[in-house]
C-alpha atoms as a PDB file:
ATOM      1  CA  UNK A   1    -255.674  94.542 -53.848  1.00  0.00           C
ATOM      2  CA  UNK A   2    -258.739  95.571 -51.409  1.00  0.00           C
ATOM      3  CA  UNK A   3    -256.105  98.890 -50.770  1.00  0.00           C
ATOM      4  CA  UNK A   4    -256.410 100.105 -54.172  1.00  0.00           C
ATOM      5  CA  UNK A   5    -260.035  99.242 -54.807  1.00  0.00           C
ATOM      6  CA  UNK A   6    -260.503 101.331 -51.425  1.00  0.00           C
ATOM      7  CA  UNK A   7    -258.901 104.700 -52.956  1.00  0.00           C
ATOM      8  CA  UNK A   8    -260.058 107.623 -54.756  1.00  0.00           C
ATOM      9  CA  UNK A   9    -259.481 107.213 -58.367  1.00  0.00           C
ATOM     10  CA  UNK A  10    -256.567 109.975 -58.219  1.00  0.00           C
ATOM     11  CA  UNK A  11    -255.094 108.446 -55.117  1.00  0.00           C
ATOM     12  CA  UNK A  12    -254.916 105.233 -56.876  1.00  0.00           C
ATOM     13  CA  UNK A  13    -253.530 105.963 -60.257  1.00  0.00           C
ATOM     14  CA  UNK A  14    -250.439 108.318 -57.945  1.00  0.00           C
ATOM     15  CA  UNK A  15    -250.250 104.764 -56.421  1.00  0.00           C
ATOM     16  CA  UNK A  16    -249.630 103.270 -59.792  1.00  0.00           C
ATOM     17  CA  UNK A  17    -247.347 105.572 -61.035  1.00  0.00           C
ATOM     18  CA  UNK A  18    -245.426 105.345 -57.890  1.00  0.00           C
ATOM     19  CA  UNK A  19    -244.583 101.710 -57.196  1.00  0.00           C
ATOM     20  CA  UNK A  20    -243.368 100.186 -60.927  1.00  0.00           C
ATOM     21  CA  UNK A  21    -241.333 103.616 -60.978  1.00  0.00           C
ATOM     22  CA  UNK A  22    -240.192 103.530 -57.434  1.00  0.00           C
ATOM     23  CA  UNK A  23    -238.994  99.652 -58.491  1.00  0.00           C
ATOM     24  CA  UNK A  24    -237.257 100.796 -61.535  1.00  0.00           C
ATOM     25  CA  UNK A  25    -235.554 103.316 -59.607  1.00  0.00           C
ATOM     26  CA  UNK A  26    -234.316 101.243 -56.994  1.00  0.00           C
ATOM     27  CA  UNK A  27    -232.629  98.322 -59.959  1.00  0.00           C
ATOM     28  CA  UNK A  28    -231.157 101.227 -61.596  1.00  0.00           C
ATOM     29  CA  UNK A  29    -229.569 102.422 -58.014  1.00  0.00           C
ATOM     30  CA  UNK A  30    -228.602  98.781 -57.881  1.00  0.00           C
ATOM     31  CA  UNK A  31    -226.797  98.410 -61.440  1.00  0.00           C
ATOM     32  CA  UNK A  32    -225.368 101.519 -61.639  1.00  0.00           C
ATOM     33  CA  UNK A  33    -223.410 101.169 -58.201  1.00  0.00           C
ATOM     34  CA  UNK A  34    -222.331  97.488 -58.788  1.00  0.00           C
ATOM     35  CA  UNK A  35    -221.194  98.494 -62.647  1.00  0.00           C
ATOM     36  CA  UNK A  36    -223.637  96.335 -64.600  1.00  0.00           C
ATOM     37  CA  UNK A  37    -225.418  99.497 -65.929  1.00  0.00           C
ATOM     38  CA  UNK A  38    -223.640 100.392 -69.088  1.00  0.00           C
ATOM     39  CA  UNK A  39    -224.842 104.373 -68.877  1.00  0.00           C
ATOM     40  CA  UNK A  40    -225.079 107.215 -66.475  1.00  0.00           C
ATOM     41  CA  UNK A  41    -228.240 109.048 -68.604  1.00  0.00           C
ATOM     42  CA  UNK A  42    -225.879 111.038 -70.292  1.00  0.00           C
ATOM     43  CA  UNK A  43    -227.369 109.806 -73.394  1.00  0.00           C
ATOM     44  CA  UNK A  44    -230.491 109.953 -74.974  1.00  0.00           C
ATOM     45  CA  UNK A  45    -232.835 106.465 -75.391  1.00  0.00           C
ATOM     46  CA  UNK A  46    -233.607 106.893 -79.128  1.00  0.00           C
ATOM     47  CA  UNK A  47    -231.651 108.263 -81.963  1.00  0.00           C
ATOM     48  CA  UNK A  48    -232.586 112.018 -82.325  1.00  0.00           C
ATOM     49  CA  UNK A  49    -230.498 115.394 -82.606  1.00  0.00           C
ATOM     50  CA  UNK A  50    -231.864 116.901 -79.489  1.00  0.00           C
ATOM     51  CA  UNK A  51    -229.082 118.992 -78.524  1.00  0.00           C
ATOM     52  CA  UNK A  52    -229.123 121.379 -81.356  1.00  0.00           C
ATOM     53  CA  UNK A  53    -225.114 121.425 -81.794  1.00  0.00           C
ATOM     54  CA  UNK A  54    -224.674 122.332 -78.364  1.00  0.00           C
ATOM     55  CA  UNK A  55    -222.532 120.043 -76.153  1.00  0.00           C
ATOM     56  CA  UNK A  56    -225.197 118.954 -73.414  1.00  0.00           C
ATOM     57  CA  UNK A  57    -224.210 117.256 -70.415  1.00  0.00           C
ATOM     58  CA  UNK A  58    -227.220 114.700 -70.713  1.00  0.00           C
ATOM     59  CA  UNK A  59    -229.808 114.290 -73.035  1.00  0.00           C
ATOM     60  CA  UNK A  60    -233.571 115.593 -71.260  1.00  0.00           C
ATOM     61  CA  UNK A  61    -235.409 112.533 -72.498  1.00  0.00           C
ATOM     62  CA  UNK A  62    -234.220 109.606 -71.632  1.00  0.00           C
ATOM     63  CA  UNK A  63    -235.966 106.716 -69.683  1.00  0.00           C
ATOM     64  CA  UNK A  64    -233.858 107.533 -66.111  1.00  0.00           C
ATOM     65  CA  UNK A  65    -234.825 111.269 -66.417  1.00  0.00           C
ATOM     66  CA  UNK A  66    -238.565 109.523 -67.062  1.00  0.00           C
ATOM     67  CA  UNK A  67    -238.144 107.546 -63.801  1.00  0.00           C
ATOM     68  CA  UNK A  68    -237.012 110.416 -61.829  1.00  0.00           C
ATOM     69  CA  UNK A  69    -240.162 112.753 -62.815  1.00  0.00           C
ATOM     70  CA  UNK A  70    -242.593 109.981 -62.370  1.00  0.00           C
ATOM     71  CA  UNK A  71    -240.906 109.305 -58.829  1.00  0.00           C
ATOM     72  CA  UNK A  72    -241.146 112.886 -57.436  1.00  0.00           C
ATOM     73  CA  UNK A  73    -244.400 113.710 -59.544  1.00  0.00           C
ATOM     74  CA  UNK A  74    -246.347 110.814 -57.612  1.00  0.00           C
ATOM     75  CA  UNK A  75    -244.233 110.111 -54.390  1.00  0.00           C
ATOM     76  CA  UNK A  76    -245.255 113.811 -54.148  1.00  0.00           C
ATOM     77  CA  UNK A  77    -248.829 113.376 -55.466  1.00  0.00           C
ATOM     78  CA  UNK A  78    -249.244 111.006 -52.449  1.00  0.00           C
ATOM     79  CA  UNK A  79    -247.662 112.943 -49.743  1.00  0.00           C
ATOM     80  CA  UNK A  80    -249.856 115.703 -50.226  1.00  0.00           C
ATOM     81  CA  UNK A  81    -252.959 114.291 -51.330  1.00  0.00           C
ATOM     82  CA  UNK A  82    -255.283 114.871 -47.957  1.00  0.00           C
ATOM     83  CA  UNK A  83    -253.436 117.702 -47.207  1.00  0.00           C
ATOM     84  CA  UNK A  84    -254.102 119.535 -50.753  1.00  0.00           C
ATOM     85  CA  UNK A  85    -257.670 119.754 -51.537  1.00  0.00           C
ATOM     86  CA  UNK A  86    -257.100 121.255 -54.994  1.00  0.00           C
ATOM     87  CA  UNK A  87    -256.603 118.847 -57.489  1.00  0.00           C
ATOM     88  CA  UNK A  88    -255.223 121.719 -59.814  1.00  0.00           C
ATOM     89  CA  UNK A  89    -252.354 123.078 -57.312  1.00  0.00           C
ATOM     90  CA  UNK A  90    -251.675 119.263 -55.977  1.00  0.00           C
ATOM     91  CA  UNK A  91    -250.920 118.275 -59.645  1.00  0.00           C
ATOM     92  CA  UNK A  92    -249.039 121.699 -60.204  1.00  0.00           C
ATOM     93  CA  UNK A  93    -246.903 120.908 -57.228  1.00  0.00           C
ATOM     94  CA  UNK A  94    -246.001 117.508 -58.247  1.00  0.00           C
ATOM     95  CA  UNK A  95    -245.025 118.526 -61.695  1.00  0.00           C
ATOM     96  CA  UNK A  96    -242.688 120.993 -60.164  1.00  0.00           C
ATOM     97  CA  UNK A  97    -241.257 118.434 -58.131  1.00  0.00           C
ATOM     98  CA  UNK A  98    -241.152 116.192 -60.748  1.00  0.00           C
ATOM     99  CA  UNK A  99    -239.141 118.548 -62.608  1.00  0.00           C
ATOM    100  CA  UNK A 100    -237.026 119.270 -59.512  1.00  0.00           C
ATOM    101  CA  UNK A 101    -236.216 115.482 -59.459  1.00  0.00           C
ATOM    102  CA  UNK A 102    -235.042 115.659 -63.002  1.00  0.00           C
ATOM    103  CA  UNK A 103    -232.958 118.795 -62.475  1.00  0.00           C
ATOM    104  CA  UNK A 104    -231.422 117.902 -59.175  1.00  0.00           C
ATOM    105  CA  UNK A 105    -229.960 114.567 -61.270  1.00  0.00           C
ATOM    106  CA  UNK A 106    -228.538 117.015 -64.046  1.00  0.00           C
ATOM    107  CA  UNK A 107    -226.594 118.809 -61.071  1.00  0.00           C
ATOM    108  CA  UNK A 108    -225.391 115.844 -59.530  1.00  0.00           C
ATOM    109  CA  UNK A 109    -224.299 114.728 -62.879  1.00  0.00           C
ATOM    110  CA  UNK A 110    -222.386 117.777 -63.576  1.00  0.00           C
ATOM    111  CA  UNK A 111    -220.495 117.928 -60.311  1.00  0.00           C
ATOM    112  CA  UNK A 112    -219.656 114.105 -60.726  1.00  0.00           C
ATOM    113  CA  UNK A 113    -218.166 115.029 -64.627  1.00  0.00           C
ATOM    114  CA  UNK A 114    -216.295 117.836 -63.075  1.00  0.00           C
ATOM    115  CA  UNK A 115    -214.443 114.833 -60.709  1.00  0.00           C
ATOM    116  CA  UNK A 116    -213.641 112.792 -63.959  1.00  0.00           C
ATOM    117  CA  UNK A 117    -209.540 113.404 -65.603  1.00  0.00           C
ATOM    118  CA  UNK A 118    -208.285 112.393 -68.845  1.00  0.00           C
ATOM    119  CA  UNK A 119    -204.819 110.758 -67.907  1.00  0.00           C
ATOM    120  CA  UNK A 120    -204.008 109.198 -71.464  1.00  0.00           C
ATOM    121  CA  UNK A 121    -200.941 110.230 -72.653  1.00  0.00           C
ATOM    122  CA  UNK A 122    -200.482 112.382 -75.511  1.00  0.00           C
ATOM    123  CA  UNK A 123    -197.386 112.959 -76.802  1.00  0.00           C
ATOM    124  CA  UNK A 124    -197.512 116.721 -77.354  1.00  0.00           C
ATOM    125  CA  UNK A 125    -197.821 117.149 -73.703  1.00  0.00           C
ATOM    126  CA  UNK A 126    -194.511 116.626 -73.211  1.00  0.00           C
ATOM    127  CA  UNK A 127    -193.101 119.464 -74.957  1.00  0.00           C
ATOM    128  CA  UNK A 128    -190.601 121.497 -72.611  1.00  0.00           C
ATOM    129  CA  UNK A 129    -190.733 119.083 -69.882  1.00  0.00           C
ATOM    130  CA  UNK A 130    -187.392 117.699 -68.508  1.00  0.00           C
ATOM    131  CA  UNK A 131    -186.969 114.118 -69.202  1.00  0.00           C
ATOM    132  CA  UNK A 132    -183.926 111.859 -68.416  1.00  0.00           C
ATOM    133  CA  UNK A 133    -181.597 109.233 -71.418  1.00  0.00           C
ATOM    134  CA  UNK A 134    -182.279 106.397 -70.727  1.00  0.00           C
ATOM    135  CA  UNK A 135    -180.161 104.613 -73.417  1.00  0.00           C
ATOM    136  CA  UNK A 136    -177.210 107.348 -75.283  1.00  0.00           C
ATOM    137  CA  UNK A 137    -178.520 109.420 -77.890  1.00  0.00           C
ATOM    138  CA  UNK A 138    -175.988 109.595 -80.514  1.00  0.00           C
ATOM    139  CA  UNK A 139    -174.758 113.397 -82.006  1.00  0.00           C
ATOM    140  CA  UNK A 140    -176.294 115.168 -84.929  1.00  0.00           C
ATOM    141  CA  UNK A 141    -179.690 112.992 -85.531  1.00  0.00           C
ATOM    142  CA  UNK A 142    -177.282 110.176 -86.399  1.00  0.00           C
ATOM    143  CA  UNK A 143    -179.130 107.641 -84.592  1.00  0.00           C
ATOM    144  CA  UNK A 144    -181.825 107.062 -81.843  1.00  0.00           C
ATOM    145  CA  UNK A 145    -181.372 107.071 -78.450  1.00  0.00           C
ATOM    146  CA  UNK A 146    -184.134 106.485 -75.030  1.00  0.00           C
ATOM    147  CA  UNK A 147    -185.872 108.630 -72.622  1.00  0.00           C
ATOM    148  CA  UNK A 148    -187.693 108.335 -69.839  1.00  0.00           C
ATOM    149  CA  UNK A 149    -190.588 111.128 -69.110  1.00  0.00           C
ATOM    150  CA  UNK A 150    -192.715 111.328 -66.314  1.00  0.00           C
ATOM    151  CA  UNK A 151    -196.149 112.511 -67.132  1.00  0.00           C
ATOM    152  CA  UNK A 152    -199.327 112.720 -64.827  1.00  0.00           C
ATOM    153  CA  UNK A 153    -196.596 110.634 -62.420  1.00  0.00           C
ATOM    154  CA  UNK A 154    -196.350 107.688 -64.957  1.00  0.00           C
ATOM    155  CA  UNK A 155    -193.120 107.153 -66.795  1.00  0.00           C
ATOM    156  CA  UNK A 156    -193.122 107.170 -70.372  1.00  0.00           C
ATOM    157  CA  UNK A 157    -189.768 105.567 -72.531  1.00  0.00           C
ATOM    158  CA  UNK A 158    -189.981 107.583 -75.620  1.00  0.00           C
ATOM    159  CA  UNK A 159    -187.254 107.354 -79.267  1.00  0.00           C
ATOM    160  CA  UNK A 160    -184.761 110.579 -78.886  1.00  0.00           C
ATOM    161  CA  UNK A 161    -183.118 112.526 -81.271  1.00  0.00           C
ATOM    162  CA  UNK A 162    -180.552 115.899 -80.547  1.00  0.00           C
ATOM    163  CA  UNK A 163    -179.358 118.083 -83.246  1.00  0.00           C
ATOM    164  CA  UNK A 164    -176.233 119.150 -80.473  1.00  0.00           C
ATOM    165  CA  UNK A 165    -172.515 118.267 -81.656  1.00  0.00           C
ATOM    166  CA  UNK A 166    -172.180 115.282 -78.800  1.00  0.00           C
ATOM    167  CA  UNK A 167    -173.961 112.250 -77.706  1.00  0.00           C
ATOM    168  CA  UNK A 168    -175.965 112.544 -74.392  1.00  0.00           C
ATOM    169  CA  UNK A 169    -174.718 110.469 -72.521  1.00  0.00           C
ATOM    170  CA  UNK A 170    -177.355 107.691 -69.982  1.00  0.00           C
ATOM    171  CA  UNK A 171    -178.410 109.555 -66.851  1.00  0.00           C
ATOM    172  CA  UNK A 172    -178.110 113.339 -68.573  1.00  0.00           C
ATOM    173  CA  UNK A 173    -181.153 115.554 -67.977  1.00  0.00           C
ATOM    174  CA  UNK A 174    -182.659 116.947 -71.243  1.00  0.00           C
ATOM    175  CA  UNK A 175    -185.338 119.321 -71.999  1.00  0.00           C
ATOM    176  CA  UNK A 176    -188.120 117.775 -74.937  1.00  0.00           C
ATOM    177  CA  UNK A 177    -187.558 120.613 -77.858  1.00  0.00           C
ATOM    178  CA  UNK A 178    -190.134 119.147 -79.879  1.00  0.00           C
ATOM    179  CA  UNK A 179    -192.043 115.872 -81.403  1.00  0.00           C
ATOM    180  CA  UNK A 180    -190.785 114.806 -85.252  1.00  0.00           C
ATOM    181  CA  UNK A 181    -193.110 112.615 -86.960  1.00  0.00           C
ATOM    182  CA  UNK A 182    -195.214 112.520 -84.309  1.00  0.00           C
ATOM    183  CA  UNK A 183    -193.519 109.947 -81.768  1.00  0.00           C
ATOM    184  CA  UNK A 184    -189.631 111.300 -82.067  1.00  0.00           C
ATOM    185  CA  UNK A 185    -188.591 113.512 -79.198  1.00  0.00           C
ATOM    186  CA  UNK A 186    -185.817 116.014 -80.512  1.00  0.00           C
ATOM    187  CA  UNK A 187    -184.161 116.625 -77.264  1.00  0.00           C
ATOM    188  CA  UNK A 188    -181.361 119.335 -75.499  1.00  0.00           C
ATOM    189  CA  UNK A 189    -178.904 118.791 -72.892  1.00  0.00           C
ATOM    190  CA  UNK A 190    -179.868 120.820 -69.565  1.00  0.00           C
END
């Protein structure tokens, strides 16, 4: 404690600022890379309508974005302390790194969304693609048959239907016409 008591007042309270917030920073490093932290500061810390309607990709206040100011504003504060004799443009330059910290996680975050891919199916997306009977679908929407569709390189097994004049046969390539009823594949013989 004789370090701090040894400081200039401004030098100490950058001090302050900088070691809980340093600390914080490093066991949110920690929990986000082993999985135990349960957000990426995409969302906001309290319930508010910041966003106006518009679909941010993060919400500006929130306690990481907090973190990451008060770690550049007085990591920055310190650096420069005996080299800047202003107290005006030292504070002016750690805000604006401070800020810098806060944007430079946005971008990060951005280019790491950008990397994320919805691979749920959704049966609409297989509309025109060729899929292959799996189990006879019988003539004229008489009865149900099987087929197998491969979408984002899983295979699906999906009910069939055809409106032609004669069964399709197991092993027969079809084209997908269209989805009845929202899980019936009305199929067409290549």
């Amino acid at each position: 404690m004789e370090f701090f008591e040894n400081l200039e007042p401004m030098l100490r309270v950058l001090w302050l600022i900088a070691i809980p917030a340093s600390i914080i920073f490093i066991i949110q490093s920690i929990m986000t890379f082993t999985g135990t932290d349960s957000t990426d500061g995409l969302d906001a810390d309290f319930d508010g309508n910041l966003d106006g309607g518009h679909d941010a990709p993060f919400q500006l206040f929130s306690f990481r974005n907090l973190i990451h100011f008060l770690l550049g504003f007085s990591w920055t504060g310190i650096s420069f302390f005996h080299t800047i004799s202003s107290f005006a443009l030292l504070t002016l330059l750690s805000v604006v790194v401070g800020i810098a910290f806060v944007a430079m996680f946005f971008l990060i975050i951005r280019q790491i969304q950008k990397l994320a891919e919805d691979n749920s199916f959704r049966i609409e997306r297989i509309v025109n693609k060729t899929a292959e009977v799996y189990l006879t679908i019988p003539a004229g929407k008489s009865g149900k048959g099987k087929i197998q569709v491969s979408v984002n390189g899983a295979f699906h097994e999906l009910a069939a239907v055809t409106d032609e004049e004669n069964s399709i046969l197991t092993g027969t390539l079809v084209r997908i016409i269209r989805i009845e009823d929202g899980h019936l594949a009305l199929v067409q013989k290549l």
